[in-house]
PDB file of N, CA and C in Angstrom:
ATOM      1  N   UNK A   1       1.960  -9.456 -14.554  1.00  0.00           N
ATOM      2  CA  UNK A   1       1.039  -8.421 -14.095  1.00  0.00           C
ATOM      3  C   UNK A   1       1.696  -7.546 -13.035  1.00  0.00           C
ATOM      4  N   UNK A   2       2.650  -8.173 -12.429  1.00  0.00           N
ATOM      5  CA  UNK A   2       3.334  -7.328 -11.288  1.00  0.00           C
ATOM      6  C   UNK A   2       4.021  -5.965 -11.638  1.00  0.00           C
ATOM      7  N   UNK A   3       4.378  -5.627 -13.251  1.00  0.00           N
ATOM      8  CA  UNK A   3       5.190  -4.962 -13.869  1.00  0.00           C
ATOM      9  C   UNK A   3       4.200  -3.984 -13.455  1.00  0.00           C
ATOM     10  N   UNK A   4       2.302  -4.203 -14.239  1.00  0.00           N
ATOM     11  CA  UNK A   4       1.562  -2.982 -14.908  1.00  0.00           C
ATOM     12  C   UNK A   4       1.315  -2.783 -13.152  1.00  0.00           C
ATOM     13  N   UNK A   5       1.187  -3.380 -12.849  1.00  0.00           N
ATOM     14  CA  UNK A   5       0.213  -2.906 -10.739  1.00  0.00           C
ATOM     15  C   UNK A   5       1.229  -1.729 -10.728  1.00  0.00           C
ATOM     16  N   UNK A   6       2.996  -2.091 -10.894  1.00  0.00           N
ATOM     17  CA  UNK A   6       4.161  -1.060  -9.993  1.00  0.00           C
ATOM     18  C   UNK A   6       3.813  -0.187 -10.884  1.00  0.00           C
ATOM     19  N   UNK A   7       3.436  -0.112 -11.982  1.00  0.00           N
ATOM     20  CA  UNK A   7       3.244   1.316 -12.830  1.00  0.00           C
ATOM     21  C   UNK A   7       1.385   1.631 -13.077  1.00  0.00           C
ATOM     22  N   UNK A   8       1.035   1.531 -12.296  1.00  0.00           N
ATOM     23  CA  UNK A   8      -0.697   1.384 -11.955  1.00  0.00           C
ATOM     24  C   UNK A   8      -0.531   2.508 -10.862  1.00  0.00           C
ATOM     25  N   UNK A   9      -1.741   3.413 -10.996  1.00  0.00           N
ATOM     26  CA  UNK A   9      -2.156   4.810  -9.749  1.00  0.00           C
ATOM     27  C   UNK A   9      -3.554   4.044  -9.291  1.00  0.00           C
ATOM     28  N   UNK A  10      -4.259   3.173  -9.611  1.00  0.00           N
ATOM     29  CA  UNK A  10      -5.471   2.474  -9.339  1.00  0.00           C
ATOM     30  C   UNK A  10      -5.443   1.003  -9.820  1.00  0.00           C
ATOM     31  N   UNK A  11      -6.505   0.606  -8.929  1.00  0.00           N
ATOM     32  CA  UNK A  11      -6.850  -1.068  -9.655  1.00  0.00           C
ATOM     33  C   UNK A  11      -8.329  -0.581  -9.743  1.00  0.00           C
ATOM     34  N   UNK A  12      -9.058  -1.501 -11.468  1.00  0.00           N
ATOM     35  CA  UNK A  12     -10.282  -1.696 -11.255  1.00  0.00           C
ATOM     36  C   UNK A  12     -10.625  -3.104 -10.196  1.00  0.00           C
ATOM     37  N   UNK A  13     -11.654  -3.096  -9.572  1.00  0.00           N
ATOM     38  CA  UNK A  13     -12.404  -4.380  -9.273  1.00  0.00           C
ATOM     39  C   UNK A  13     -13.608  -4.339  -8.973  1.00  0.00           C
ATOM     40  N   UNK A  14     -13.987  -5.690  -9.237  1.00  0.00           N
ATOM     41  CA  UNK A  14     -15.275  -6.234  -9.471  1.00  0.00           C
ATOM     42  C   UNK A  14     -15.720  -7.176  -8.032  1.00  0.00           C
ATOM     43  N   UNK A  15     -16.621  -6.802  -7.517  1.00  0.00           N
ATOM     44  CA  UNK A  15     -17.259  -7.541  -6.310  1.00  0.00           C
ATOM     45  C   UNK A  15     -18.651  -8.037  -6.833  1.00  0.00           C
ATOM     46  N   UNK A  16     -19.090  -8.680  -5.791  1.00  0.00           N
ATOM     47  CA  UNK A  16     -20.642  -9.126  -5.907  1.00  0.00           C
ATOM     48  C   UNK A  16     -21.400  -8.485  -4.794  1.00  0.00           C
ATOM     49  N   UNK A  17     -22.181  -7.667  -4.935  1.00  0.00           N
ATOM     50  CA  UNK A  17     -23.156  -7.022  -4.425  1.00  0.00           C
ATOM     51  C   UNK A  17     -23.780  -8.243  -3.261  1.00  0.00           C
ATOM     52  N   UNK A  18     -23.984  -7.749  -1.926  1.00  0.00           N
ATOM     53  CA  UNK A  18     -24.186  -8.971  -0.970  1.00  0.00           C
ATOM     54  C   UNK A  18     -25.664  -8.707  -1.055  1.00  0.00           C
ATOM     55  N   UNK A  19     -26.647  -7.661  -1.531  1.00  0.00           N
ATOM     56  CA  UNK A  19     -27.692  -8.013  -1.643  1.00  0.00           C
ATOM     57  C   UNK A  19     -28.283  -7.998  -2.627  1.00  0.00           C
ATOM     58  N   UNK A  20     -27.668  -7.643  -4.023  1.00  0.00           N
ATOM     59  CA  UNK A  20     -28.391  -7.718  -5.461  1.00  0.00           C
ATOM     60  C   UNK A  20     -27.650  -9.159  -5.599  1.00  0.00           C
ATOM     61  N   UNK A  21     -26.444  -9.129  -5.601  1.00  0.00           N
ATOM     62  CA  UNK A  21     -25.660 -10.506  -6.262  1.00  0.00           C
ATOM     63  C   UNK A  21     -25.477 -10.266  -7.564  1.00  0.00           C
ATOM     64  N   UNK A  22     -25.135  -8.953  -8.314  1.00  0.00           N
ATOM     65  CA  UNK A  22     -24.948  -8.143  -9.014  1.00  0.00           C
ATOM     66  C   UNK A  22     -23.468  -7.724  -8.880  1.00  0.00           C
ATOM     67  N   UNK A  23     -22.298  -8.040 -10.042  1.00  0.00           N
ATOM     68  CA  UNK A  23     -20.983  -7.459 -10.247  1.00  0.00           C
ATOM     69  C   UNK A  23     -21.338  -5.606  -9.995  1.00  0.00           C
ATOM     70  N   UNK A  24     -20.256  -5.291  -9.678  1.00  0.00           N
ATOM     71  CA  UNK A  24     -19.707  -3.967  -9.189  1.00  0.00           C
ATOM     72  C   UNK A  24     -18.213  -4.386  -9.157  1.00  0.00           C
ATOM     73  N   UNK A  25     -18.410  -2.962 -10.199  1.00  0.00           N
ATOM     74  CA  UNK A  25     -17.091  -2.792 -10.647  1.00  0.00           C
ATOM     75  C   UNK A  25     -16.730  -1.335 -10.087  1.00  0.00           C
ATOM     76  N   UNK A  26     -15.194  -0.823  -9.248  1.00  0.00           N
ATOM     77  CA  UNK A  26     -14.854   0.463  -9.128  1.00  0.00           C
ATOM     78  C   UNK A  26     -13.509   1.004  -9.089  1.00  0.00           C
ATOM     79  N   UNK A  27     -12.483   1.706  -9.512  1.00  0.00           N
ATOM     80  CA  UNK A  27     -11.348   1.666  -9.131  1.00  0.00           C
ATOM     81  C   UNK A  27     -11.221   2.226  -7.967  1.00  0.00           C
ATOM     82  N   UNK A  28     -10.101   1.713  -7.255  1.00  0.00           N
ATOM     83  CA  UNK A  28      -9.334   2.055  -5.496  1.00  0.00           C
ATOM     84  C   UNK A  28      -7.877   2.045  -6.123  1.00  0.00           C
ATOM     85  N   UNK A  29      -7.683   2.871  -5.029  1.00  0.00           N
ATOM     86  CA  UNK A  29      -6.264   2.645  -4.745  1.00  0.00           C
ATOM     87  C   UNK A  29      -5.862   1.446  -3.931  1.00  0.00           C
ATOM     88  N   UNK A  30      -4.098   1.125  -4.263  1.00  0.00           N
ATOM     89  CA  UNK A  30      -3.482  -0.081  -3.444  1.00  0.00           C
ATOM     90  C   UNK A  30      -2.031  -0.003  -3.393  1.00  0.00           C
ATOM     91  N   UNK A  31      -1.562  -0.641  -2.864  1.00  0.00           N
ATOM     92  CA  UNK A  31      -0.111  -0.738  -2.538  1.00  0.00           C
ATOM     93  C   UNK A  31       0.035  -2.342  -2.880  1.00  0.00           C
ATOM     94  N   UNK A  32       1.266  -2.499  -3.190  1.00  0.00           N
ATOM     95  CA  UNK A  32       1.494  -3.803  -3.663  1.00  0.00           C
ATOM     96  C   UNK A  32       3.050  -4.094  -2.844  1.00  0.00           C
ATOM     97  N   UNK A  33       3.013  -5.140  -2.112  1.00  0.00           N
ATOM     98  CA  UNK A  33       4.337  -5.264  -1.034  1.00  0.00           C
ATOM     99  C   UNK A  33       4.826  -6.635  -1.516  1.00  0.00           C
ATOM    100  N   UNK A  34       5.674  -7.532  -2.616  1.00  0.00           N
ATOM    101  CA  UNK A  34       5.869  -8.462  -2.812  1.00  0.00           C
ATOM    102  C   UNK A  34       4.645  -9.269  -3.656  1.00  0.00           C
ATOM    103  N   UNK A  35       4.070 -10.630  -3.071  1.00  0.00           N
ATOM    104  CA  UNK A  35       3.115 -10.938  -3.640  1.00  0.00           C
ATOM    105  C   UNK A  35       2.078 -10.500  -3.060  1.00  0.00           C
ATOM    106  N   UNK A  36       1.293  -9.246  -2.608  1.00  0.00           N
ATOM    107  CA  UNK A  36       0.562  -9.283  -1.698  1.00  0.00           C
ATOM    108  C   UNK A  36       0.243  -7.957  -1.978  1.00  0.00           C
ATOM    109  N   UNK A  37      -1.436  -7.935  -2.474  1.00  0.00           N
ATOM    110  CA  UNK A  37      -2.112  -6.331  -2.459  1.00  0.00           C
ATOM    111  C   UNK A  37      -2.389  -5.841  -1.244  1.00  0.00           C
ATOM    112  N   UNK A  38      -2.266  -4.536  -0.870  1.00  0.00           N
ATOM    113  CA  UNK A  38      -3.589  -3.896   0.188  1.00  0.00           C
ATOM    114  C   UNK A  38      -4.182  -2.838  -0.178  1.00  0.00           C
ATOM    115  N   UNK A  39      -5.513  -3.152   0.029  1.00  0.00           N
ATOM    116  CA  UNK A  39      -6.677  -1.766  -0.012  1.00  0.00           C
ATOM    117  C   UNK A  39      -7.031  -1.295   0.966  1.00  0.00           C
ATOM    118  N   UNK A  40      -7.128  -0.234   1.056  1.00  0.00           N
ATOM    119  CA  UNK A  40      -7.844   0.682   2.155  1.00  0.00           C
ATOM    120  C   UNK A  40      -9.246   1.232   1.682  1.00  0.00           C
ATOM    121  N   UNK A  41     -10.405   0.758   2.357  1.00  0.00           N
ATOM    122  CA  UNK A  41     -11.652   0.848   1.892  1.00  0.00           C
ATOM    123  C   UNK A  41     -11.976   2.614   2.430  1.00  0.00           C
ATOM    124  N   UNK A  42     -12.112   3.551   1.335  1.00  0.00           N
ATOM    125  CA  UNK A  42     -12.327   4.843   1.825  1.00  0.00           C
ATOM    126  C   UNK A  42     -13.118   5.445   3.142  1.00  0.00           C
ATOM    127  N   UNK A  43     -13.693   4.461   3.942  1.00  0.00           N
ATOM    128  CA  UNK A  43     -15.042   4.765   4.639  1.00  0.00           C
ATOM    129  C   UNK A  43     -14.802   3.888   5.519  1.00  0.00           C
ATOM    130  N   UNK A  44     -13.515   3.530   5.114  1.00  0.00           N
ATOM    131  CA  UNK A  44     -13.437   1.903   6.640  1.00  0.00           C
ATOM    132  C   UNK A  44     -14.366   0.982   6.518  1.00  0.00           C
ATOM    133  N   UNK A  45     -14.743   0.264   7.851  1.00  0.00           N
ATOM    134  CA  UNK A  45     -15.371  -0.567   7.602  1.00  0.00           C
ATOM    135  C   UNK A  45     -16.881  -0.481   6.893  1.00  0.00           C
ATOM    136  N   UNK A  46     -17.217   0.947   7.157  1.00  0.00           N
ATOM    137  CA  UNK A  46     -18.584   1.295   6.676  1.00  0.00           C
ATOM    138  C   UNK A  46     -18.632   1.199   4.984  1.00  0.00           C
ATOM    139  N   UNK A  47     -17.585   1.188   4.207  1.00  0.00           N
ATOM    140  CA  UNK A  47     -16.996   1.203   2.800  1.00  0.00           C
ATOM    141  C   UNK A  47     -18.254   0.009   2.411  1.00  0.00           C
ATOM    142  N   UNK A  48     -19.203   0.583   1.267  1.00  0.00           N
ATOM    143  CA  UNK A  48     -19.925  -0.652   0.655  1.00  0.00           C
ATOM    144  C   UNK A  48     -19.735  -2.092  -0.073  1.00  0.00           C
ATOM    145  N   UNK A  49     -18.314  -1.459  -0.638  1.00  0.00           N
ATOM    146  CA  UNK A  49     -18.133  -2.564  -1.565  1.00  0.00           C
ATOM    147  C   UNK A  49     -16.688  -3.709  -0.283  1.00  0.00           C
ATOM    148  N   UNK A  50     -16.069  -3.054   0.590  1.00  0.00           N
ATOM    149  CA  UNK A  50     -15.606  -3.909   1.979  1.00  0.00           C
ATOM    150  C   UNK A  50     -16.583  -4.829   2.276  1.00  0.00           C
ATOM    151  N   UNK A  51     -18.270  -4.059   2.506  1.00  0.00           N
ATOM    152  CA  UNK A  51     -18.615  -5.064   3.123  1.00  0.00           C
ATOM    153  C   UNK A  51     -19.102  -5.810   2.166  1.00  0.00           C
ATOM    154  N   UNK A  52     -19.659  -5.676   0.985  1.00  0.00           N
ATOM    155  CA  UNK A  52     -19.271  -7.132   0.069  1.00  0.00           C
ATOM    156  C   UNK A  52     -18.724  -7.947  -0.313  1.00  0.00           C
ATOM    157  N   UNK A  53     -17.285  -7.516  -0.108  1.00  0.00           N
ATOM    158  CA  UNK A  53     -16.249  -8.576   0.068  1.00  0.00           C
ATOM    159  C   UNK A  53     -16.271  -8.990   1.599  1.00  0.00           C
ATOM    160  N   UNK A  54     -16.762  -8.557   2.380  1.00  0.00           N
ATOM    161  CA  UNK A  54     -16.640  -9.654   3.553  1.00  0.00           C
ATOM    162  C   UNK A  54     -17.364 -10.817   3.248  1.00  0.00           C
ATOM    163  N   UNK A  55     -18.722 -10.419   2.569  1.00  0.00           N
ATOM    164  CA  UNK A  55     -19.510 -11.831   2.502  1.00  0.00           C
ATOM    165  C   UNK A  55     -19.249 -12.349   1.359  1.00  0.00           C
ATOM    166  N   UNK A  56     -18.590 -11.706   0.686  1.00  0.00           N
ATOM    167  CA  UNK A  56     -18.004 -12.901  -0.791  1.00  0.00           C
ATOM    168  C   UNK A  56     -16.463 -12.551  -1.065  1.00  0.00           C
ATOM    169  N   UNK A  57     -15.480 -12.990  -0.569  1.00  0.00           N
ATOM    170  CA  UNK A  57     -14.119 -12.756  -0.675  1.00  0.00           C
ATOM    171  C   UNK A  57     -13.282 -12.589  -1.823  1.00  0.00           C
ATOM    172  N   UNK A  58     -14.033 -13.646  -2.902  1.00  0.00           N
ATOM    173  CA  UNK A  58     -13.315 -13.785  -4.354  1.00  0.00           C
ATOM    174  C   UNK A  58     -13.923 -12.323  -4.751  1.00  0.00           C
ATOM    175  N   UNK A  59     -12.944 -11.944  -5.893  1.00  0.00           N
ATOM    176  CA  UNK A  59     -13.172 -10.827  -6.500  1.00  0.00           C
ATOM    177  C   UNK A  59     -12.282 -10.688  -7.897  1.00  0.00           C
ATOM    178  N   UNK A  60     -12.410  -9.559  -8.123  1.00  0.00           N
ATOM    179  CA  UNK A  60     -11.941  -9.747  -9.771  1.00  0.00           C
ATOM    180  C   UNK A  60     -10.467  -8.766  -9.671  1.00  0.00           C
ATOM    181  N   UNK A  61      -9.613  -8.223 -10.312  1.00  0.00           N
ATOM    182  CA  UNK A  61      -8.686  -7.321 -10.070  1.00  0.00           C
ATOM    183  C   UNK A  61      -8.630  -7.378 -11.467  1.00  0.00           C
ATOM    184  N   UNK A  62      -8.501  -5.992 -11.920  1.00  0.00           N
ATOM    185  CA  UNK A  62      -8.035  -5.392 -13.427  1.00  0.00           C
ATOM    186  C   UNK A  62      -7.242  -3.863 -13.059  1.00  0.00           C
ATOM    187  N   UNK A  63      -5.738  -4.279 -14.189  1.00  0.00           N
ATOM    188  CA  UNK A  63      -4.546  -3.491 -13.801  1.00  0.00           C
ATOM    189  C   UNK A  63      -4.349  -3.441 -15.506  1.00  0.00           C
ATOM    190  N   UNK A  64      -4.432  -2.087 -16.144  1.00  0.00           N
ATOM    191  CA  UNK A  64      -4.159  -2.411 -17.821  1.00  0.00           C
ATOM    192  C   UNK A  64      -4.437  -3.189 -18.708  1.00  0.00           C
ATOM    193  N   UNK A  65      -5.629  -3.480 -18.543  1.00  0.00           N
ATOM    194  CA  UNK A  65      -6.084  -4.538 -19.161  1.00  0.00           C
ATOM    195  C   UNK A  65      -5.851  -5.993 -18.960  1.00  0.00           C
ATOM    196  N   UNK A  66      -5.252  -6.308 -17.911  1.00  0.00           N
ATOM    197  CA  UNK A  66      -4.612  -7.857 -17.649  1.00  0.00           C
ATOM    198  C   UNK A  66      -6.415  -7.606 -15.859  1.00  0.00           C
ATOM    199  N   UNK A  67      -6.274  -8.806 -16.110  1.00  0.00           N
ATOM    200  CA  UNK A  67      -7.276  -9.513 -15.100  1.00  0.00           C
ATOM    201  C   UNK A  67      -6.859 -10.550 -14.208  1.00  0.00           C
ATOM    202  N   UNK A  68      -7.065 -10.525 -13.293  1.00  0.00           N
ATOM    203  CA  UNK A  68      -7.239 -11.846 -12.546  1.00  0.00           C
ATOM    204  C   UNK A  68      -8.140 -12.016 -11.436  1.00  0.00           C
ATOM    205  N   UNK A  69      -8.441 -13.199 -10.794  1.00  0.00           N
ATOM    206  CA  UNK A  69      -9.350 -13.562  -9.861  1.00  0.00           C
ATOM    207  C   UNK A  69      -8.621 -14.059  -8.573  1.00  0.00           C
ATOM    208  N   UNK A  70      -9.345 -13.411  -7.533  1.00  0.00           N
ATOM    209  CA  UNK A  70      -8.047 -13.283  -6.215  1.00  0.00           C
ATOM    210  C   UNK A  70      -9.106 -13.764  -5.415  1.00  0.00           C
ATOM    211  N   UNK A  71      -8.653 -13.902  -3.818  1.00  0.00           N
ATOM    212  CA  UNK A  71      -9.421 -14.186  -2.582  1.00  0.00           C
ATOM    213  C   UNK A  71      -8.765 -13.027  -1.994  1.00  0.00           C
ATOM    214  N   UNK A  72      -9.665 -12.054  -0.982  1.00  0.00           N
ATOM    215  CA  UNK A  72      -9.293 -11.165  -0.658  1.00  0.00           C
ATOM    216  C   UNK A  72      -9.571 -11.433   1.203  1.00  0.00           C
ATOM    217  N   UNK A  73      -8.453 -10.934   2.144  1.00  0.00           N
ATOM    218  CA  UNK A  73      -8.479 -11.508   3.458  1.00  0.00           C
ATOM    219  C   UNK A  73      -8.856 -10.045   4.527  1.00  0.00           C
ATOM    220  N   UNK A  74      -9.677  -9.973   5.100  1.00  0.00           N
ATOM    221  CA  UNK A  74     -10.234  -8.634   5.716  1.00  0.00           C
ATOM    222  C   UNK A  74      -8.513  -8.285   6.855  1.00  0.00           C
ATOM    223  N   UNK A  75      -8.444  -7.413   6.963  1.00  0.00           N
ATOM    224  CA  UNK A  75      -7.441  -6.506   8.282  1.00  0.00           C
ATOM    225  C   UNK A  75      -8.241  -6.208   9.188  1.00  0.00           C
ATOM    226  N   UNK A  76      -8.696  -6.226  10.317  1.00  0.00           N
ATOM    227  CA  UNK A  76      -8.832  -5.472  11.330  1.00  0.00           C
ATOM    228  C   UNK A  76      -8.174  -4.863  12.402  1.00  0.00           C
ATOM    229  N   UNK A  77      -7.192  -5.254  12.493  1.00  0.00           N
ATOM    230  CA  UNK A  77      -5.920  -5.037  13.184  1.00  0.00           C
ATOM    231  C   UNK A  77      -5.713  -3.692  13.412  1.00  0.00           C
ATOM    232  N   UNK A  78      -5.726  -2.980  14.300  1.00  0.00           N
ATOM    233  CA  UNK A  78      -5.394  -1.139  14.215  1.00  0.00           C
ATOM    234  C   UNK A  78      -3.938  -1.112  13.455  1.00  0.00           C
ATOM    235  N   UNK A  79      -2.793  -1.931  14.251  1.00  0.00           N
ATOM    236  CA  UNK A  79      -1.334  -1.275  14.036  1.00  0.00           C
ATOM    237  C   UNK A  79      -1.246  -1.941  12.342  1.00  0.00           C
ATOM    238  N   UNK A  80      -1.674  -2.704  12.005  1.00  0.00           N
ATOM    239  CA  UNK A  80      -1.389  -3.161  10.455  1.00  0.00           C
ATOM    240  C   UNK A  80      -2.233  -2.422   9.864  1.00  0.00           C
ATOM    241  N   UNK A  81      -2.934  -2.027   9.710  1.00  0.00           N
ATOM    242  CA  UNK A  81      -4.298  -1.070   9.196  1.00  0.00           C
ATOM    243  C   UNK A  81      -3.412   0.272   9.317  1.00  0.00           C
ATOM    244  N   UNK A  82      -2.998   0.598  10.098  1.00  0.00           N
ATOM    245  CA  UNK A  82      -2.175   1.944  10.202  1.00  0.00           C
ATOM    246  C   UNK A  82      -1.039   2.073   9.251  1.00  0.00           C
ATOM    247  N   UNK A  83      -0.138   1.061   9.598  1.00  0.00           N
ATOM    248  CA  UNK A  83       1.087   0.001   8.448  1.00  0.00           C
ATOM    249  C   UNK A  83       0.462   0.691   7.120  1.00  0.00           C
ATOM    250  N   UNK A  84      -0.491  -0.116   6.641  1.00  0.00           N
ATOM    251  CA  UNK A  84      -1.046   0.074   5.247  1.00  0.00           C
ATOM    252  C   UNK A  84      -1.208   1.609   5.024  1.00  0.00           C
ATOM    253  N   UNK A  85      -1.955   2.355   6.491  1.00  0.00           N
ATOM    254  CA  UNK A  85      -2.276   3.215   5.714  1.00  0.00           C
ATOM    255  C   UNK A  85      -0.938   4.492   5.728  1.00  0.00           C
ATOM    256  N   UNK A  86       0.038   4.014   6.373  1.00  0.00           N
ATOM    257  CA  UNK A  86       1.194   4.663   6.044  1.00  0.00           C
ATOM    258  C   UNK A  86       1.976   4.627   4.592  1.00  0.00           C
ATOM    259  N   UNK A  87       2.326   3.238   4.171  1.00  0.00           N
ATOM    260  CA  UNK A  87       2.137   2.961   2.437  1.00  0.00           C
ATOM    261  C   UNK A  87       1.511   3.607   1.634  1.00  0.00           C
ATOM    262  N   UNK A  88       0.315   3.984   2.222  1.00  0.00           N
ATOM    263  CA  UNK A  88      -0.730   4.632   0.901  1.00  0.00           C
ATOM    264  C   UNK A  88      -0.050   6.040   0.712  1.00  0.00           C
ATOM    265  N   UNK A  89      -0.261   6.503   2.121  1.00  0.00           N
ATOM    266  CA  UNK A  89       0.560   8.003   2.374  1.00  0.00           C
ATOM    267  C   UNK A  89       1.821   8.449   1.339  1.00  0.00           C
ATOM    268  N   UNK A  90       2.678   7.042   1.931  1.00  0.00           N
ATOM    269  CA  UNK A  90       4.169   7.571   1.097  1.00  0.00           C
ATOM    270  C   UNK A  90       3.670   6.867  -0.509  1.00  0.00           C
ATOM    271  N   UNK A  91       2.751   6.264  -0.808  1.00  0.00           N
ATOM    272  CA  UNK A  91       2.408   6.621  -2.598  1.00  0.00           C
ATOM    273  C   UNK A  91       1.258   7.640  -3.392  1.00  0.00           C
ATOM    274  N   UNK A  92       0.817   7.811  -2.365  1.00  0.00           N
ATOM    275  CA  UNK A  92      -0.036   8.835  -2.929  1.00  0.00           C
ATOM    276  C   UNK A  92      -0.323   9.954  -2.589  1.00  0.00           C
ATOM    277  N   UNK A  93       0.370  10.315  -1.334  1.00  0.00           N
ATOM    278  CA  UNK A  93       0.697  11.596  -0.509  1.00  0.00           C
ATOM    279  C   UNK A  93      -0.205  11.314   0.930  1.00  0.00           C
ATOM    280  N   UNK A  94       0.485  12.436   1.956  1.00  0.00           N
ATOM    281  CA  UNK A  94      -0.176  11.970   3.221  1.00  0.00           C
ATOM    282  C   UNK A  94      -1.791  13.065   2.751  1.00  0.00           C
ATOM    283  N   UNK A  95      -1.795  14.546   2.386  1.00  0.00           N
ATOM    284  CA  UNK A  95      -2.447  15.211   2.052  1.00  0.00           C
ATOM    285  C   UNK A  95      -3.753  14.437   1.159  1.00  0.00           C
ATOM    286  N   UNK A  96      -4.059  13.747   0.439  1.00  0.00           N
ATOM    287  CA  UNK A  96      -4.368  12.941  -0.523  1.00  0.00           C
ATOM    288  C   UNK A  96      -5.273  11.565   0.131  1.00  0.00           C
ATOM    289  N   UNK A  97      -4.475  11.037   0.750  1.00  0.00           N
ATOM    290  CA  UNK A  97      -4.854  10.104   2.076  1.00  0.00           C
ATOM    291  C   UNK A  97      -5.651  10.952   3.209  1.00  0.00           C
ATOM    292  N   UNK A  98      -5.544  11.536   3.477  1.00  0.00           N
ATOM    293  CA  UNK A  98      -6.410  12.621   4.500  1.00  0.00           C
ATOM    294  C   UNK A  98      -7.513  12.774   4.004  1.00  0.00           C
ATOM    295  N   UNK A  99      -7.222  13.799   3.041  1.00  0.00           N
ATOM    296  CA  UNK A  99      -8.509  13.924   2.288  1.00  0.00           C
ATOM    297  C   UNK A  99      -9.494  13.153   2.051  1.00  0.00           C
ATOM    298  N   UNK A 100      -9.180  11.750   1.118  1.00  0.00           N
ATOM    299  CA  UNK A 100      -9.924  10.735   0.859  1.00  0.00           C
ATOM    300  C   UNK A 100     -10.394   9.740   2.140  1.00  0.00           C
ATOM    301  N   UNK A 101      -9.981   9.749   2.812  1.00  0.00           N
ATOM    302  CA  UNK A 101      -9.638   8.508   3.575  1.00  0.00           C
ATOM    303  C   UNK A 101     -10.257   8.523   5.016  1.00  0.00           C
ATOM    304  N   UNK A 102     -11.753   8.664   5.093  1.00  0.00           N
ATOM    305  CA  UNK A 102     -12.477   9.361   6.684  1.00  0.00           C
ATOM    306  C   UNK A 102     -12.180   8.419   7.619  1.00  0.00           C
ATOM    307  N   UNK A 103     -11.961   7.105   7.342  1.00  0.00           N
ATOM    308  CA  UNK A 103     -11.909   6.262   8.558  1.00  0.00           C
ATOM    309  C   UNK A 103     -11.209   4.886   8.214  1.00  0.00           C
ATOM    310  N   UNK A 104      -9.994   4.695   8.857  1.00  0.00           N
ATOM    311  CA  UNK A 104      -9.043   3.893   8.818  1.00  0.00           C
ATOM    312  C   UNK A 104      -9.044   2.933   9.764  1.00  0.00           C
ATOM    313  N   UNK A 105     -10.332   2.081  10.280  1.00  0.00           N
ATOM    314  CA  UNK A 105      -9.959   0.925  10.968  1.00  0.00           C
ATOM    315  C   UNK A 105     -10.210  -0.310   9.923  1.00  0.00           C
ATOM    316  N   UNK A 106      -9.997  -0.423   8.876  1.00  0.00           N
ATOM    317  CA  UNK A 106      -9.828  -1.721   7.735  1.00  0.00           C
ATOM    318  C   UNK A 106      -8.991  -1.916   6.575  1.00  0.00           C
ATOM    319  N   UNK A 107      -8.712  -3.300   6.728  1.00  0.00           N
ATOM    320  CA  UNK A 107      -7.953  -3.192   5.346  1.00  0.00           C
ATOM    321  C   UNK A 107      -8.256  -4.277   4.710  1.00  0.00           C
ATOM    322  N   UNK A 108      -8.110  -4.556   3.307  1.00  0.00           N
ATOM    323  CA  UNK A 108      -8.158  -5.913   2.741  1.00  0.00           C
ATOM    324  C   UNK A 108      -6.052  -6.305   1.694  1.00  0.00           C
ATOM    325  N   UNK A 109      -6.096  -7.761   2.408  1.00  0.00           N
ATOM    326  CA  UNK A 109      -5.077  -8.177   1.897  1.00  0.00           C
ATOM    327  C   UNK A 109      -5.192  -8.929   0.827  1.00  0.00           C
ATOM    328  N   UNK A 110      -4.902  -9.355  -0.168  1.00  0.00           N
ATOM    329  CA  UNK A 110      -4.945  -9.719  -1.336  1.00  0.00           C
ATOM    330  C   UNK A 110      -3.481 -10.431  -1.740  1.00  0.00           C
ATOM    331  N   UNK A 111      -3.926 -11.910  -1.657  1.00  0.00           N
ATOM    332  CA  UNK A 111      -2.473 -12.712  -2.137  1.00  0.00           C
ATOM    333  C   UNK A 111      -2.586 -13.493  -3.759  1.00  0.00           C
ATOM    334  N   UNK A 112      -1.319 -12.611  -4.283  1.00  0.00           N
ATOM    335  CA  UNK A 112      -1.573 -12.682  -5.409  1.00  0.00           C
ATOM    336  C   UNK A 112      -1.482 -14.246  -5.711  1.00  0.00           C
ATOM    337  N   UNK A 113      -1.847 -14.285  -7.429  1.00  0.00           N
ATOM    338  CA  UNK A 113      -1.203 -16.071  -7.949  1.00  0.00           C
ATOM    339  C   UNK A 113      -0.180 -15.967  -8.257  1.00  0.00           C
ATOM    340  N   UNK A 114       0.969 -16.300  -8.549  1.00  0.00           N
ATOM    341  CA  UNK A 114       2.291 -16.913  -8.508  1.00  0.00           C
ATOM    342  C   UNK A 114       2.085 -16.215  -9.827  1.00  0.00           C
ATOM    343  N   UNK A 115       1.190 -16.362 -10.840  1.00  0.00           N
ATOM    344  CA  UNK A 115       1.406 -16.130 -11.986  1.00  0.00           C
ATOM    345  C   UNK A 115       1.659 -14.683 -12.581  1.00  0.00           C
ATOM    346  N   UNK A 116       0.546 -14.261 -11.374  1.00  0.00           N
ATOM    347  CA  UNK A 116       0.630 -12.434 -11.348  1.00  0.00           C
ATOM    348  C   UNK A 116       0.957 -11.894 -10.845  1.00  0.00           C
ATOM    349  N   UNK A 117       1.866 -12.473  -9.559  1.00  0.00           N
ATOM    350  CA  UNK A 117       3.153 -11.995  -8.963  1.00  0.00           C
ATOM    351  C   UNK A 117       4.324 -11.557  -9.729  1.00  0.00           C
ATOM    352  N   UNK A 118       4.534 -12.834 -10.052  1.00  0.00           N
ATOM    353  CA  UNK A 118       5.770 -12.597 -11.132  1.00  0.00           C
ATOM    354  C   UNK A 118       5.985 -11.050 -12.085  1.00  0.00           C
TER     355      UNK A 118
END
């Protein structure tokens, strides 16, 4: 899976709604650094589907049709949150990142399985 992510402009994923308990599914952007995703939730921490993964961490990830099921670890950190959102910049432009991107104090880390690392 590591092949389709490096040639991936989005990931779909699937959360659980913290007050329906209802899948939601949406594509984001991510950066992929070794075994290890990061998202930048468009809205920061205010981002809806962030704060559903705060209260339910597992989530789904779909990259070309390949799937898998991850645990996703919140960022709050300013200077790593910044980190990330410098990555996004140099893949998807700083212009692009501006635009989209109103508030940058969060991130979610995502450690892949060994299987979909590879």
């Amino acid at each position: 899976m590591a092949q389709l992510l490096d040639a991936a402009q989005e990931l779909q994923i699937t959360v659980t709604g913290r007050k329906s308990g209802q899948n939601i599914s949406l594509p984001v952007w991510f950066v992929r650094q070794h075994d290890r995703l990061y998202l930048l939730p468009v809205r920061g921490s205010d981002t809806q589907w962030y704060r559903n993964v705060l209260q339910t961490p597992v989530l789904t990830i779909a990259a070309k049709g390949t799937t898998a099921g991850v645990k996703a670890k919140p960022i709050n950190d300013a200077k790593r949150v910044s980190d990330i959102a410098d990555q996004f910049r140099k893949k998807y432009g700083a212009g692009d990142v501006k635009k989209y991107y109103s508030k940058l104090d969060a991130a979610l880390e995502i450690e892949l399985p060994s299987e979909v690392a590879a």
